[in-house]
Protein backbone atom coordinates (compact mmCIF):
# COMPACT_ATOMS: atom_id res chain seq x y z
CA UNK A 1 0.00 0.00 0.00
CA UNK A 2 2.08 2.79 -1.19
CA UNK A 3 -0.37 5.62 -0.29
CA UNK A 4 -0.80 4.36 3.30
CA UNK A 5 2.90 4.69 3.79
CA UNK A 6 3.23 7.82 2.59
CA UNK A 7 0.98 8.88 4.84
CA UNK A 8 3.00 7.77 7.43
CA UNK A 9 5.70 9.52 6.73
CA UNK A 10 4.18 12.76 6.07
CA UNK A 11 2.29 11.91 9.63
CA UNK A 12 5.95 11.44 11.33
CA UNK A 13 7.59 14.40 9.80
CA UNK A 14 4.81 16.68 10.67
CA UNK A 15 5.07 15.25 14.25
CA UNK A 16 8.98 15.42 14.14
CA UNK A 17 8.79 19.23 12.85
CA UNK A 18 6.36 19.78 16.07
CA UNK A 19 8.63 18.02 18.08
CA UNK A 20 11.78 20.28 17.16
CA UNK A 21 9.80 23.75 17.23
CA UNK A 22 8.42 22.52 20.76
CA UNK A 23 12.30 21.79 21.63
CA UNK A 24 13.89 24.86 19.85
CA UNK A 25 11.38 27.02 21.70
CA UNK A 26 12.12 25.64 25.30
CA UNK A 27 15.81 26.52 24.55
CA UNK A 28 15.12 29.80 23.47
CA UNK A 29 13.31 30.33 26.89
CA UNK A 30 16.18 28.34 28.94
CA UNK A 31 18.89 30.65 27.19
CA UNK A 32 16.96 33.55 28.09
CA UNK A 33 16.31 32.53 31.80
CA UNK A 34 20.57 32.01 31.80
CA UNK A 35 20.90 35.25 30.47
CA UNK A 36 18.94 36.90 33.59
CA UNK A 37 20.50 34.92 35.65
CA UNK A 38 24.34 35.52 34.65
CA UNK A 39 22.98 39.55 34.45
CA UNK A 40 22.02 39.32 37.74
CA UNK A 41 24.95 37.75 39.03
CA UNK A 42 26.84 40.16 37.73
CA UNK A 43 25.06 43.23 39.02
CA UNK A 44 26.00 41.54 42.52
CA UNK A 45 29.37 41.11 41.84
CA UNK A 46 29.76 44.70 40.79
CA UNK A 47 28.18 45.92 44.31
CA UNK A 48 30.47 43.48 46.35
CA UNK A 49 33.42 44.79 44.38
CA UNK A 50 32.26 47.96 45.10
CA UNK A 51 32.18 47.39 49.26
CA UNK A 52 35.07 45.54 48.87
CA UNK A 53 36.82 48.53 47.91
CA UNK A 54 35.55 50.79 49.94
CA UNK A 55 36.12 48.82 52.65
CA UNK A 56 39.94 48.33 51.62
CA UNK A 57 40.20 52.27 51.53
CA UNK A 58 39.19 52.63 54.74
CA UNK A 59 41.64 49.74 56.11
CA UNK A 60 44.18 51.89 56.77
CA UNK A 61 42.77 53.63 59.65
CA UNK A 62 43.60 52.34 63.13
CA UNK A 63 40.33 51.56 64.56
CA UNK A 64 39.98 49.06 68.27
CA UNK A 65 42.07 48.94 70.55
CA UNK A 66 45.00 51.61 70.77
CA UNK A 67 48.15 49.31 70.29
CA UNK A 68 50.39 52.21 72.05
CA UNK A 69 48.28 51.81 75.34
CA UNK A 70 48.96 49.66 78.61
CA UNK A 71 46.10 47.72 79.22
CA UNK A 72 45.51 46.05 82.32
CA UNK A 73 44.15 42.38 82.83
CA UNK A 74 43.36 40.91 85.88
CA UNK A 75 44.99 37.79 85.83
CA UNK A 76 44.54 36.42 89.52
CA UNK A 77 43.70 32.66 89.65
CA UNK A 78 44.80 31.89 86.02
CA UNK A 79 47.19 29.24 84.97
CA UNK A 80 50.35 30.87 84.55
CA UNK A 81 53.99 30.03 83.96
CA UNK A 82 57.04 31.94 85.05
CA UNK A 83 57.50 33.97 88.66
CA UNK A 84 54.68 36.33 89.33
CA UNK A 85 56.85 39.24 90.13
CA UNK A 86 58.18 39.16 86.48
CA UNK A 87 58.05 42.77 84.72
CA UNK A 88 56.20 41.57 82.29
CA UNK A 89 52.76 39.39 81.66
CA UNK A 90 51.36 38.12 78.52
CA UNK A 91 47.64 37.08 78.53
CA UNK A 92 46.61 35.26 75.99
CA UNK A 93 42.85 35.03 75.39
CA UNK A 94 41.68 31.50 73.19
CA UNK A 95 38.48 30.00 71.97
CA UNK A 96 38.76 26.07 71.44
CA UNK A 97 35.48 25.50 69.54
């Protein structure tokens, strides 16, 4: 039956030509959701770069604790090492977590 399969064919190219505008148009859509996306991303980076300059700028400045000052720490009942009348006494503050 020649005309019968002709008709199949025609029937599967017509549903293989829906198939591949169905496909091509999700693409389209997926590329342009990407697009957004990697725009967006972007736009953030900018602003971090941004604050992470500014924030290097202002790094210079001494800002906390003076590091010329004497500070005292009261150190009575610590473990310590070395004679307590020495001139000197480091304190050393930790967190073990």
């Amino acid at each position: 039956m020649p005309g019968g399969t002709g008709k199949a064919t025609l029937a599967a190219l017509g549903l293989l030509l829906i198939v591949n505008v169905s496909l091509w148009t999700q693409s389209r859509g997926n590329q342009t959701a990407v697009t957004e996306r990697l725009t967006r991303i972007e736009t953030q980076m900018g602003q971090l770069s941004t604050k992470m300059d500014a924030v290097a700028r202002g790094a210079g400045a001494p800002k906390g604790l003076d590091p010329n000052k004497v500070y005292t720490v009261k150190t009575d009942g610590a473990p310590a090492k070395g004679p307590a009348s020495a001139p000197v006494t480091i304190a050393e503050f930790s967190d073990f977590q």
